[in-house]
Protein backbone atom coordinates (compact mmCIF):
# COMPACT_ATOMS: atom_id res chain seq x y z
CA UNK A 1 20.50 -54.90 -0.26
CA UNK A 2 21.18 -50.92 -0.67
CA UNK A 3 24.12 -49.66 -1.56
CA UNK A 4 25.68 -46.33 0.28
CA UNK A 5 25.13 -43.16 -1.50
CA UNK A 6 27.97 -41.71 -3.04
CA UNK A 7 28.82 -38.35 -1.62
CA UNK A 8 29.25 -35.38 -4.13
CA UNK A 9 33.24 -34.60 -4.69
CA UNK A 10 34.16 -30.95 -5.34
CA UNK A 11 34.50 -32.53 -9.15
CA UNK A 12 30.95 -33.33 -9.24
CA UNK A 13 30.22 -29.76 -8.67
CA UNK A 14 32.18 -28.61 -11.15
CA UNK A 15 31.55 -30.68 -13.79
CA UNK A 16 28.01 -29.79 -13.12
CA UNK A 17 28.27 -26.41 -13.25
CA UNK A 18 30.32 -26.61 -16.15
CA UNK A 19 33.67 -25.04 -14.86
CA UNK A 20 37.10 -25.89 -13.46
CA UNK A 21 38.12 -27.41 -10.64
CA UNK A 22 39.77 -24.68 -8.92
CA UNK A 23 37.00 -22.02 -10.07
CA UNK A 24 34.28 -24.43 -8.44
CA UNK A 25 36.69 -24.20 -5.13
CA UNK A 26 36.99 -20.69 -5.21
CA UNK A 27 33.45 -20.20 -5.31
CA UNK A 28 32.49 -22.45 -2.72
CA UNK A 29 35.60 -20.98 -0.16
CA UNK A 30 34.49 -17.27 -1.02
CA UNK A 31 38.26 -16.47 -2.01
CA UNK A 32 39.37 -15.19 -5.50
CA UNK A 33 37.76 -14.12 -8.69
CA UNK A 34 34.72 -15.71 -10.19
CA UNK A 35 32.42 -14.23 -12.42
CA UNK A 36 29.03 -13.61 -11.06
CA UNK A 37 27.93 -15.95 -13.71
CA UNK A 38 30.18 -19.21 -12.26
CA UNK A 39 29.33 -18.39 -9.04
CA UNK A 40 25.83 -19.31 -9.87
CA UNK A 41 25.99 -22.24 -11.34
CA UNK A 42 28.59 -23.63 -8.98
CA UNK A 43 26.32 -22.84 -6.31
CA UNK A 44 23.52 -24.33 -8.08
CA UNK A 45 25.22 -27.14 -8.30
CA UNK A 46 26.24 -27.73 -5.02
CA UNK A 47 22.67 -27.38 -3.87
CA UNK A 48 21.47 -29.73 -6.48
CA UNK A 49 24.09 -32.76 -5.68
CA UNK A 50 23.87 -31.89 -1.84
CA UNK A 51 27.15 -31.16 -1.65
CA UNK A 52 29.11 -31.47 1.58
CA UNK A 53 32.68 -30.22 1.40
CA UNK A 54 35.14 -33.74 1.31
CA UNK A 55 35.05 -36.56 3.14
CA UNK A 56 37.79 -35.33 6.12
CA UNK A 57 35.98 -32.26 6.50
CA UNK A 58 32.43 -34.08 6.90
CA UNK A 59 34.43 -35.92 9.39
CA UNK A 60 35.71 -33.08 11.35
CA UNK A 61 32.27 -31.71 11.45
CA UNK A 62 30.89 -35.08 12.94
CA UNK A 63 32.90 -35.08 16.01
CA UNK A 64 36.69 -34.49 15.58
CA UNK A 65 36.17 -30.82 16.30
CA UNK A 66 34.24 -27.58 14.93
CA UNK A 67 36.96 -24.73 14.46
CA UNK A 68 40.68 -24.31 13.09
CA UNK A 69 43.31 -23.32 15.66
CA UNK A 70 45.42 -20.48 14.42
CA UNK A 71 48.69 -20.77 16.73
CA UNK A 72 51.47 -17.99 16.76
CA UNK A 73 55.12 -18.18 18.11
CA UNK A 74 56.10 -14.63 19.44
CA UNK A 75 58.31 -13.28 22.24
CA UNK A 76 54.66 -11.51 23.30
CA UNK A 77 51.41 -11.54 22.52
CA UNK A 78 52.07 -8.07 20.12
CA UNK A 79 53.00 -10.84 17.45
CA UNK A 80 49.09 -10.68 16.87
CA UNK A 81 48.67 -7.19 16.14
CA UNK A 82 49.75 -7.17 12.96
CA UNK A 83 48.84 -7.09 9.64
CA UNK A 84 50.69 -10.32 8.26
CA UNK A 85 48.55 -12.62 10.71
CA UNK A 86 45.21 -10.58 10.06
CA UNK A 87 45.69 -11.67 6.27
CA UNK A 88 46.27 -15.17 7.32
CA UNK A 89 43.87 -15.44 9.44
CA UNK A 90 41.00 -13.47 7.10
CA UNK A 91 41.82 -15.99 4.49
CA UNK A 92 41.83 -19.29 6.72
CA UNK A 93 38.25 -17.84 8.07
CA UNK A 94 36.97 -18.27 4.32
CA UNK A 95 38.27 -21.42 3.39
CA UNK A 96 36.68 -22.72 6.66
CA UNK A 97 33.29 -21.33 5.38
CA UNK A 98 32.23 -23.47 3.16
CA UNK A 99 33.19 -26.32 5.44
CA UNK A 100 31.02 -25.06 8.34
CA UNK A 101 34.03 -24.44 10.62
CA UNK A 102 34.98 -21.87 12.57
CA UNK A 103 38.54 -20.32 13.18
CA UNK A 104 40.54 -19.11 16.54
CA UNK A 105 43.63 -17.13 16.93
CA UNK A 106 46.20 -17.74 19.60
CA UNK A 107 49.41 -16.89 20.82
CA UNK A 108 52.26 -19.22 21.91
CA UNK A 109 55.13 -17.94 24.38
CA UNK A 110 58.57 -18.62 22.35
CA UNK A 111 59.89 -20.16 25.56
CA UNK A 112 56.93 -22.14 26.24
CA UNK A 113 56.08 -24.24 22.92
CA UNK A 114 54.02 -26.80 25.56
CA UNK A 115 51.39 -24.03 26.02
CA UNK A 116 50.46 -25.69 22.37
CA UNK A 117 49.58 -28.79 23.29
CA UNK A 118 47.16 -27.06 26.17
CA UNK A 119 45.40 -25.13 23.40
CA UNK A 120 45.44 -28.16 20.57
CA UNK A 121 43.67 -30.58 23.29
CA UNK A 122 40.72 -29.17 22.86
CA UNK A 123 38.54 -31.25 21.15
CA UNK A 124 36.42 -28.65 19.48
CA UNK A 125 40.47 -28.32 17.57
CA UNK A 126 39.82 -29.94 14.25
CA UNK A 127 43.06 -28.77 13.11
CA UNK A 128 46.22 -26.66 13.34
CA UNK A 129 47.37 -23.79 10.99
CA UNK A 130 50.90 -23.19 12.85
CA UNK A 131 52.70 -19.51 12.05
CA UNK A 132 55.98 -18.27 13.01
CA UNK A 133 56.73 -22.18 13.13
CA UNK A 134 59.84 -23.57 15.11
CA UNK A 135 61.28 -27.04 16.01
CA UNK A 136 59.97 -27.00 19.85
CA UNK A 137 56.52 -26.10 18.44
CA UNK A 138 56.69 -29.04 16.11
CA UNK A 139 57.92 -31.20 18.59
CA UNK A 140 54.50 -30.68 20.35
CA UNK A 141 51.98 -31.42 17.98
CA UNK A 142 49.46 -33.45 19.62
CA UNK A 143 49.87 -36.90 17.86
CA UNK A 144 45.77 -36.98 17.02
CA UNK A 145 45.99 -33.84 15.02
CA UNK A 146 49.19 -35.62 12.77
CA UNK A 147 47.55 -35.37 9.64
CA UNK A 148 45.47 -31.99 10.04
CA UNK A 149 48.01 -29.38 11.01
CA UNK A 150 50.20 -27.50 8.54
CA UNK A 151 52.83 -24.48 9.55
CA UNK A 152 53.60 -21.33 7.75
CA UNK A 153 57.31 -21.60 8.16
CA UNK A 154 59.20 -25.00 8.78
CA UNK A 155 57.58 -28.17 8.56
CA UNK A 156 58.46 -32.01 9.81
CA UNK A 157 57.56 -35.24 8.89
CA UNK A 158 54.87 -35.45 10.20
CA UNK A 159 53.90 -31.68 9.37
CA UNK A 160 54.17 -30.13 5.94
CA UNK A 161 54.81 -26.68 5.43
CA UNK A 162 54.09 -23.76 3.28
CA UNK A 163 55.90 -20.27 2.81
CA UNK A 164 57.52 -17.84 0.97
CA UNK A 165 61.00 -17.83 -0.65
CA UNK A 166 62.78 -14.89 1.41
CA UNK A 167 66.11 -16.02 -0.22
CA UNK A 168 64.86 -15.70 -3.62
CA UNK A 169 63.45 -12.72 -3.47
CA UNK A 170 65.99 -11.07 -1.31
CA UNK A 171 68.46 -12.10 -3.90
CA UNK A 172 66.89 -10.42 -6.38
CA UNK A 173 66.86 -7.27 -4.96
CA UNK A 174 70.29 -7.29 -3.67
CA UNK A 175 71.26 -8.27 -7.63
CA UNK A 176 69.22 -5.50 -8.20
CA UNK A 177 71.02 -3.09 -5.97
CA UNK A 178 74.31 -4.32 -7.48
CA UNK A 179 73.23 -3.67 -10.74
CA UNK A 180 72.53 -0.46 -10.01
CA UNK A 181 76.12 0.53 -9.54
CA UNK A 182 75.72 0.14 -5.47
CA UNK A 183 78.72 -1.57 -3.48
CA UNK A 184 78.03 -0.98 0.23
CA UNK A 185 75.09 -2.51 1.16
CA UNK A 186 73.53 -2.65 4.61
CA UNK A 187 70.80 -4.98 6.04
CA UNK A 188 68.48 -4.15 8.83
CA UNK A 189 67.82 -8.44 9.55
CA UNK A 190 64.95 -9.94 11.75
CA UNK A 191 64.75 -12.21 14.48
CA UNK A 192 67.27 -14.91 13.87
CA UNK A 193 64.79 -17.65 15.54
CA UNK A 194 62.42 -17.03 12.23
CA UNK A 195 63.27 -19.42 9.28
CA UNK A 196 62.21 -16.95 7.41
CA UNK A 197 64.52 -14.01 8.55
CA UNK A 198 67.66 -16.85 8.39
CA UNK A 199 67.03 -17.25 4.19
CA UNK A 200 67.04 -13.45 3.48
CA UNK A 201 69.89 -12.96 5.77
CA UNK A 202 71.56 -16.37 4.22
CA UNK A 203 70.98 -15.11 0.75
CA UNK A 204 72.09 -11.39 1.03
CA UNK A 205 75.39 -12.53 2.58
CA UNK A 206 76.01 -14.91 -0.11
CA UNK A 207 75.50 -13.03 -2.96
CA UNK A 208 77.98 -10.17 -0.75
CA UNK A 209 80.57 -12.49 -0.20
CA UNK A 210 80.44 -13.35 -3.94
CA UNK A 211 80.67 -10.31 -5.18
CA UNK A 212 83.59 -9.53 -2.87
CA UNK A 213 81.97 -6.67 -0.86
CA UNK A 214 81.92 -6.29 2.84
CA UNK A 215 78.44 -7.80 4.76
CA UNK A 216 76.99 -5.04 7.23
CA UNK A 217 74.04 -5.68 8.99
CA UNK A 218 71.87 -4.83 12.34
CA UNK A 219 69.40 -6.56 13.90
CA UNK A 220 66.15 -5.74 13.24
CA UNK A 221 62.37 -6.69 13.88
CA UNK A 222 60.15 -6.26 11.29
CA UNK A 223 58.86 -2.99 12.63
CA UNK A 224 59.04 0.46 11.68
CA UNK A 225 60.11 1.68 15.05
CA UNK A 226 63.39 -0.47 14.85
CA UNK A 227 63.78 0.51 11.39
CA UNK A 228 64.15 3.90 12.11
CA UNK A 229 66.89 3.48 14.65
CA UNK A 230 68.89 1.23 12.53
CA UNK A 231 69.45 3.64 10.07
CA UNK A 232 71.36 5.53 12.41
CA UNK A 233 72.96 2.68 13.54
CA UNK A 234 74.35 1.86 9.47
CA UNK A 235 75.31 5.67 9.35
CA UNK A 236 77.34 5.39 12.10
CA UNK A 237 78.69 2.47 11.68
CA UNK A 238 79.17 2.73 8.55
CA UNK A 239 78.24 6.30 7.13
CA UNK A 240 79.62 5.26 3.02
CA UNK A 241 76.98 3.29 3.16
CA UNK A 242 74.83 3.52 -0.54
CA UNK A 243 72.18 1.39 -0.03
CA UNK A 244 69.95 -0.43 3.14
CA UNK A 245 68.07 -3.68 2.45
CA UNK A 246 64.98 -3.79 5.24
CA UNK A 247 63.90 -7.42 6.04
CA UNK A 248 60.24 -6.05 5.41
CA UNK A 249 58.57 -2.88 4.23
CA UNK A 250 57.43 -2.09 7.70
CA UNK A 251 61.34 -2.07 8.28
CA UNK A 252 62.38 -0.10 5.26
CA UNK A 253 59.63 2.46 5.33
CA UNK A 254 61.08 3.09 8.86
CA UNK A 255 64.49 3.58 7.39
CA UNK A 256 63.47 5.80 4.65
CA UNK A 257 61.41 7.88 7.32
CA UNK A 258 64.82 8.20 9.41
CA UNK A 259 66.87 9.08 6.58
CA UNK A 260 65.17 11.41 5.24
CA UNK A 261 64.18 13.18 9.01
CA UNK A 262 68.29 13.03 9.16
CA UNK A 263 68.92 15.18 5.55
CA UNK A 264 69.68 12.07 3.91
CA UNK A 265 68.25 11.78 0.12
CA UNK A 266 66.47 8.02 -1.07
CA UNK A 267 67.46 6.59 -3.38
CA UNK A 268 70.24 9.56 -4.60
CA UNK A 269 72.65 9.37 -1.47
CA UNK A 270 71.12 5.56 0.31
CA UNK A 271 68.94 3.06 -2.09
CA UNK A 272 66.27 1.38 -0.01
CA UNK A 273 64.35 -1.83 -0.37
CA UNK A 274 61.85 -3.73 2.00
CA UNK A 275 60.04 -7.20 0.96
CA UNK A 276 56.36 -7.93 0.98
CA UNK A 277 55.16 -5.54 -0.64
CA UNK A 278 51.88 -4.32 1.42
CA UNK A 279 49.62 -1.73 0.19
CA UNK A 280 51.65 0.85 1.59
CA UNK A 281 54.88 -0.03 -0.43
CA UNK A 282 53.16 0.76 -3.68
CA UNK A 283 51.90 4.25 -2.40
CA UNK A 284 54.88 5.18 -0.83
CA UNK A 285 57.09 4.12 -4.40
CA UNK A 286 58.81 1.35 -2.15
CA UNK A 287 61.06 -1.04 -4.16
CA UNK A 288 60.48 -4.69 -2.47
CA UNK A 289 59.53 -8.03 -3.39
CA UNK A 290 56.17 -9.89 -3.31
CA UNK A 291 54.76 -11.71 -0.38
CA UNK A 292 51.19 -13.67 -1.47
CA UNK A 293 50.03 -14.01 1.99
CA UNK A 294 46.55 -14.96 1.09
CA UNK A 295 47.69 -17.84 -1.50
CA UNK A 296 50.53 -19.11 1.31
CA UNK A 297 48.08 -19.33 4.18
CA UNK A 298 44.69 -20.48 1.42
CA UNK A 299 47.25 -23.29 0.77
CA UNK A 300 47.98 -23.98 4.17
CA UNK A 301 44.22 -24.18 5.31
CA UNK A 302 43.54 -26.78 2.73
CA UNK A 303 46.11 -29.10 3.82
CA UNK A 304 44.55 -29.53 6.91
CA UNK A 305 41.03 -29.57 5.75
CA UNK A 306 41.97 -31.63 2.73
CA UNK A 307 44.23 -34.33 4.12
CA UNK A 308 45.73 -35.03 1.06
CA UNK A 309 49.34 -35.89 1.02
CA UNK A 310 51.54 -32.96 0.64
CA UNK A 311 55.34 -32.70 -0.12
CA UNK A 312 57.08 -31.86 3.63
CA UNK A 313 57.74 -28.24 1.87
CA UNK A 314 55.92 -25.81 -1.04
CA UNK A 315 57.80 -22.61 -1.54
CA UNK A 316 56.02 -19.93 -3.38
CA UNK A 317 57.77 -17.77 -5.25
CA UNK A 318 59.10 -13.97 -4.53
CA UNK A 319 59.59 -11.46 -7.43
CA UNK A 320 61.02 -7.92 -7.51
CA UNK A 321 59.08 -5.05 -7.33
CA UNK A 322 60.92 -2.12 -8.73
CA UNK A 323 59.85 1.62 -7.36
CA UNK A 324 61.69 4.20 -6.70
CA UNK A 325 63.04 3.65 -3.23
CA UNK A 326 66.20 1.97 -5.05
């Protein structure tokens, strides 16, 4: 009698090729540094053992379906032109490589979460990378994909989650702002359906309310054209205002383009700070706070691919990014 051959674990490759666990991963998903050196052996390796990326994957491959299933919630299907869900896609796309799958991009209509379900039961789905995440979309999870989907934003049970801490780094900047002698700071918020738009918004009245100063805010979102009419809007509504917290740089560079259009002076008359700092932040001296987009949604395609348990949420963390916006 024969026993089964043991299948090659990501651990056999690396302790083949005689590096880490995580560099042998990076390697083989074609994301993050590597020296030219590790990448060779690692690849070596993998070719020598016959290496077949884990045992749920090899499964996936084998029937349960041949391509991830990016799903977005959005009032319309602009909420795919944009640069946040090219990242997450582009880096979903190459953790799928080395597992032979492909990946698709769709959008779901806020008001019509079951439009998910229509999408997911295709059985080429092998799994769900859900962005923009709400309850109703969770509550439609097709049950034979429990277990390989994971959401960018709010999680369940039966669905863990991955994102960014808004509050955190939101908090930072407005501690930031306040240490900087300001006292009447606006906030251009986002769509209050977003979990993610609810923490900054949750954490910059908070630390107002603390500090005793009035909240001011308008609703915002996320885009550069609403950002430049909500900096009228503070003015007006409140034209002492001495500094304007943007829910994202697209926001605040749309608020600094208004301002200074209008005579107004950044930062020496109104301090202003976005958060996620994108390329253009850095060129255009934007004070903000991080965003790793590519680590959030790397860490959200594994989940599925890996099946391993999870806890329901990981947070990653925000830091400030002083420039000279504020």
């Amino acid at each position: 009698m024969t026993t089964a051959r043991r299948h090659a674990t990501l651990e056999d490759v690396a302790r083949a090729a005689g590096v880490s666990r995580s560099t042998a991963s990076r390697v083989l998903a074609e994301s993050g540094f590597a020296s030219p050196i590790a990448r060779e052996r690692v690849r070596d390796a993998a070719d020598r053992l016959g290496y077949v990326p884990n045992a749920a994957a090899r499964a996936l491959v084998r029937g349960a379906g041949v391509r991830l299933l990016v799903a977005v919630a959005g009032t319309s299907p602009g909420v795919l032109d944009d640069s946040y869900l090219d990242q997450v896609v582009s880096t979903t796309a190459q953790v799928c490589a080395p597992y032979g799958l492909g990946v698709t991009v769709a959008w779901v209509p806020l008001d019509q979460p079951g439009q998910l379900a229509r999408l997911a039961d295709d059985r080429a789905v092998a799994g769900l990378v859900l962005v923009n995440t709400t309850e109703a979309l969770l509550d439609v999870v097709p049950r034979r994909l429990h277990g390989r989907t994971a959401s960018i934003g709010i999680g369940s049970t039966a669905v863990p989650s991955v994102d960014i801490d808004n509050g955190g780094g939101t908090s930072a900047i407005v501690r930031h702002l306040y240490a900087a002698g300001r006292r009447r700071i606006a906030m251009v918020t986002g769509p209050a359906w977003l979990a993610c738009s609810r923490r900054s918004v949750e954490a910059y009245r908070g630390l107002l309310r603390e500090a005793g100063l009035p909240v001011r805010e308008v609703a915002g979102d996320f885009s550069a054209a609403r950002g430049r009419s909500a900096a009228r809007e503070v003015l007006h509504r409140w034209p002492d205002t001495d500094a304007i917290v943007g829910i994202s740089d697209a926001t605040a560079l749309g608020v600094i383009d208004q301002l200074r259009a209008d005579g107004v002076r950044v930062p020496a008359d109104v301090a202003v700070t976005g958060f996620d700092d994108i390329p253009l932040a850095s060129v255009t001296a934007l004070t903000t706070a991080s965003h790793p987009v590519r680590r959030i949604a790397a860490a959200a395609a594994t989940m599925v691919l890996e099946q391993r348990p999870a806890p329901p949420t990981t947070m990653f963390p925000s830091s400030l990014v002083l420039r000279e916006s504020a």
